[in-house]
C-alpha atoms as a PDB file:
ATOM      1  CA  UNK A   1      35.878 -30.364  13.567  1.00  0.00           C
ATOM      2  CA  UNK A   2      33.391 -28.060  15.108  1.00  0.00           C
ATOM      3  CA  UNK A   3      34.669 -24.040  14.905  1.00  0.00           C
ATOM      4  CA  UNK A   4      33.314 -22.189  18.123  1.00  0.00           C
ATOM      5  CA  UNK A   5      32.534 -18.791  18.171  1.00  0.00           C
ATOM      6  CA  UNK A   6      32.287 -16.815  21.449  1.00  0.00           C
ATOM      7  CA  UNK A   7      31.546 -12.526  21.472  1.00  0.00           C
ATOM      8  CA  UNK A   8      30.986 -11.115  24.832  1.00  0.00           C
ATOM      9  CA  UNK A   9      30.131  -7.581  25.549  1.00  0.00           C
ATOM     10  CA  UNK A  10      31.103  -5.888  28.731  1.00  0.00           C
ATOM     11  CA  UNK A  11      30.126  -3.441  30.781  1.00  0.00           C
ATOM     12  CA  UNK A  12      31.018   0.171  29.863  1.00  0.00           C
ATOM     13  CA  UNK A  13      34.737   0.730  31.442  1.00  0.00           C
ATOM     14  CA  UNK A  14      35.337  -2.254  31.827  1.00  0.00           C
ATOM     15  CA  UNK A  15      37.077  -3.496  29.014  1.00  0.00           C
ATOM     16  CA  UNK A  16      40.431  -2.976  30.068  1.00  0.00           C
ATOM     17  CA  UNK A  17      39.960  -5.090  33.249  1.00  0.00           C
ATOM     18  CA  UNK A  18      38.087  -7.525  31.316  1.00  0.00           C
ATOM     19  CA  UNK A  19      40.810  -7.763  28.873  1.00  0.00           C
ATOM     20  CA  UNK A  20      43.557  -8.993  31.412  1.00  0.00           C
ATOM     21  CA  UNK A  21      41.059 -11.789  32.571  1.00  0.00           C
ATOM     22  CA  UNK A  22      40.298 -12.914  29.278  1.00  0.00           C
ATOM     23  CA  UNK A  23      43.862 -13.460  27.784  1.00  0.00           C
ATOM     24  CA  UNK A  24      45.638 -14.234  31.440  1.00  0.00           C
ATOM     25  CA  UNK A  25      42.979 -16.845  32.916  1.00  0.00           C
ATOM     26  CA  UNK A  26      39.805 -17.685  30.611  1.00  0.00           C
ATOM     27  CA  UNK A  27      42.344 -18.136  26.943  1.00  0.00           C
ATOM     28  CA  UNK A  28      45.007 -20.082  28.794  1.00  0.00           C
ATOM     29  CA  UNK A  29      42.323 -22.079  30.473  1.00  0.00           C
ATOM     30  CA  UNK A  30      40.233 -23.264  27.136  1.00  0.00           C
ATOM     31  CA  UNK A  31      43.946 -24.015  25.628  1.00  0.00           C
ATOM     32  CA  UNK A  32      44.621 -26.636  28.069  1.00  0.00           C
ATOM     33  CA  UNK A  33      41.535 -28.359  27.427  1.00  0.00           C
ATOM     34  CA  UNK A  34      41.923 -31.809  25.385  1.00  0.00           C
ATOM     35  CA  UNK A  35      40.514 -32.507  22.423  1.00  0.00           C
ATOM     36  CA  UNK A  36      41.167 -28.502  21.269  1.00  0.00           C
ATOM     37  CA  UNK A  37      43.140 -28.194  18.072  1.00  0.00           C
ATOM     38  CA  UNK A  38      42.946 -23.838  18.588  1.00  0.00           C
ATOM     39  CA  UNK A  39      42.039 -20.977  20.393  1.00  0.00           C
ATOM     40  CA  UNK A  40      42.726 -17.315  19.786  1.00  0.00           C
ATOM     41  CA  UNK A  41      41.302 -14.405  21.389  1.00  0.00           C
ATOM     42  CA  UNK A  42      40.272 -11.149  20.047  1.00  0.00           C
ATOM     43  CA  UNK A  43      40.293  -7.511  22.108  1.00  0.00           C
ATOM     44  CA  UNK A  44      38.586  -4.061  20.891  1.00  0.00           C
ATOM     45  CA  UNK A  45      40.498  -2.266  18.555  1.00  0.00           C
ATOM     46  CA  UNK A  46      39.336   0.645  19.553  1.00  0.00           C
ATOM     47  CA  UNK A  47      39.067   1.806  23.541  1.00  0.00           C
ATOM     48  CA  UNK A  48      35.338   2.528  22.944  1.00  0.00           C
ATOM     49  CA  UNK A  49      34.244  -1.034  22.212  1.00  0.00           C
ATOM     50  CA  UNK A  50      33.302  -2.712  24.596  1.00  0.00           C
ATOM     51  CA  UNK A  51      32.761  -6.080  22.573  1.00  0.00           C
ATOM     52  CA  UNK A  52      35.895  -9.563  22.563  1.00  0.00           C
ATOM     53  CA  UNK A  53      35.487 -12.925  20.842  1.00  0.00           C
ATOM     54  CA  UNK A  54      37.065 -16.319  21.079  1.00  0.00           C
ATOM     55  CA  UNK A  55      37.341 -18.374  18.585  1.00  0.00           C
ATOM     56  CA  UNK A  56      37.670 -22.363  19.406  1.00  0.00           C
ATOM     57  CA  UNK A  57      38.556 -25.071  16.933  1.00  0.00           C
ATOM     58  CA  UNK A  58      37.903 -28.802  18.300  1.00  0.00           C
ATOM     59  CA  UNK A  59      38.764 -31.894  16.977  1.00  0.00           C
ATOM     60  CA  UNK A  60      34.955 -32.795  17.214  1.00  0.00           C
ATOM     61  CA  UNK A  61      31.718 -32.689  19.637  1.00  0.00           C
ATOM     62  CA  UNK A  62      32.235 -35.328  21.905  1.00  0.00           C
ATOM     63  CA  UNK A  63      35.984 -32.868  22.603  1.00  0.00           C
ATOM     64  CA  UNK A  64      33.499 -29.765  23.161  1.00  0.00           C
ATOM     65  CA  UNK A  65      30.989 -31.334  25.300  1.00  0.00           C
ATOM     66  CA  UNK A  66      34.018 -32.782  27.344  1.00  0.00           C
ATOM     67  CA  UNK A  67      34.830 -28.972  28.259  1.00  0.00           C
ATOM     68  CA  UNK A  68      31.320 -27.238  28.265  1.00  0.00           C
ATOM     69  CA  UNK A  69      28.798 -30.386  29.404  1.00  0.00           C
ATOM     70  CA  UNK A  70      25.744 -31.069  28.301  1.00  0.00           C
ATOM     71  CA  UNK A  71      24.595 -27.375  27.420  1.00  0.00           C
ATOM     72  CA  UNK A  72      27.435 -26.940  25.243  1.00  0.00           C
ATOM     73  CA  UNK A  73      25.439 -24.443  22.551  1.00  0.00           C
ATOM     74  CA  UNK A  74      25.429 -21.923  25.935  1.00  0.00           C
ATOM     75  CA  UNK A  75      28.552 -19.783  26.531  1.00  0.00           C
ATOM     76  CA  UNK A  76      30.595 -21.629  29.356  1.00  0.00           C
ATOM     77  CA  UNK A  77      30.923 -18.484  31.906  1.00  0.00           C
ATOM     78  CA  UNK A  78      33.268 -18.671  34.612  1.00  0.00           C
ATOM     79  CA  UNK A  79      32.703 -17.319  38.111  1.00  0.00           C
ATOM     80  CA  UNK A  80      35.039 -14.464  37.760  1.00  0.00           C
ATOM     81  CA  UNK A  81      33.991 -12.936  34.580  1.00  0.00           C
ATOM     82  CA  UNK A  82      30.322 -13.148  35.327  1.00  0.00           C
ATOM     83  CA  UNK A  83      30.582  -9.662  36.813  1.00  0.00           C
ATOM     84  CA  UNK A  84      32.036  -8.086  33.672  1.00  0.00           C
ATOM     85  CA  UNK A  85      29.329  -9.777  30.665  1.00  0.00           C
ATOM     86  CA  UNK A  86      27.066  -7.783  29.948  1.00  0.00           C
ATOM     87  CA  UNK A  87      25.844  -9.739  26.913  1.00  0.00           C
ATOM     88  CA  UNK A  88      27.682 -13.388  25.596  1.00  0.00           C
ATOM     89  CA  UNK A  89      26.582 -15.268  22.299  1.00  0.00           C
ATOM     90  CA  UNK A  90      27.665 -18.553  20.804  1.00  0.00           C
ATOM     91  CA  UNK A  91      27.706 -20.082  17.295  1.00  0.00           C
ATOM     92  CA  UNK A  92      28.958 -22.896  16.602  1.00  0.00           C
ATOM     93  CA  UNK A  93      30.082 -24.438  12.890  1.00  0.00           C
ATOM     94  CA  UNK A  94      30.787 -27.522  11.131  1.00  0.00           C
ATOM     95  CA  UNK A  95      34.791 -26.924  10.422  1.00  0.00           C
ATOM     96  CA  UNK A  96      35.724 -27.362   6.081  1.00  0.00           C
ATOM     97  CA  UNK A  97      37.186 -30.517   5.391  1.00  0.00           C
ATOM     98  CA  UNK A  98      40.331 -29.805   2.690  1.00  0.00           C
END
């Protein structure tokens, strides 16, 4: 499995816009994807921060590169939240075996 791990920051104010986006249209869209076996997203706890994550769980690589192509270490960044990002950063790790 590889774990994905997506942190965007957004421009100040607008989190709260950002927010809908990310949990109606970008979470709903990675959760259809096949070959994902998770997906949860994460909002500022506080109204100040201006930071959100994703975390992705796929059933392996060949699943991943299926949704993001061929530059699948970049963040995938659609149209419609390109306007909000202010800074995006991806990690990606080898999921533990029990």
């Amino acid at each position: 499995m590889i774990v994905r791990v997506f942190r965007a920051k957004v421009h100040q104010g607008k989190a709260e816009e950002f927010a809908r986006f990310f949990l109606e249209e970008a979470l709903p869209l990675v959760r259809q994807q096949p070959g994902l076996v998770s997906a949860d997203a994460g909002c500022p706890l506080t109204p100040t921060d201006e930071e959100f994550v994703m975390v992705s769980v796929w059933k392996d690589l060949e699943s991943l590169r299926s949704f993001c192509g061929d530059d699948w270490q970049e963040a995938k960044i659609l149209p419609a939240e390109r306007p909000f990002l202010r800074k995006t950063v991806v990690h990606h790790y080898k999921g533990a075996q029990r």
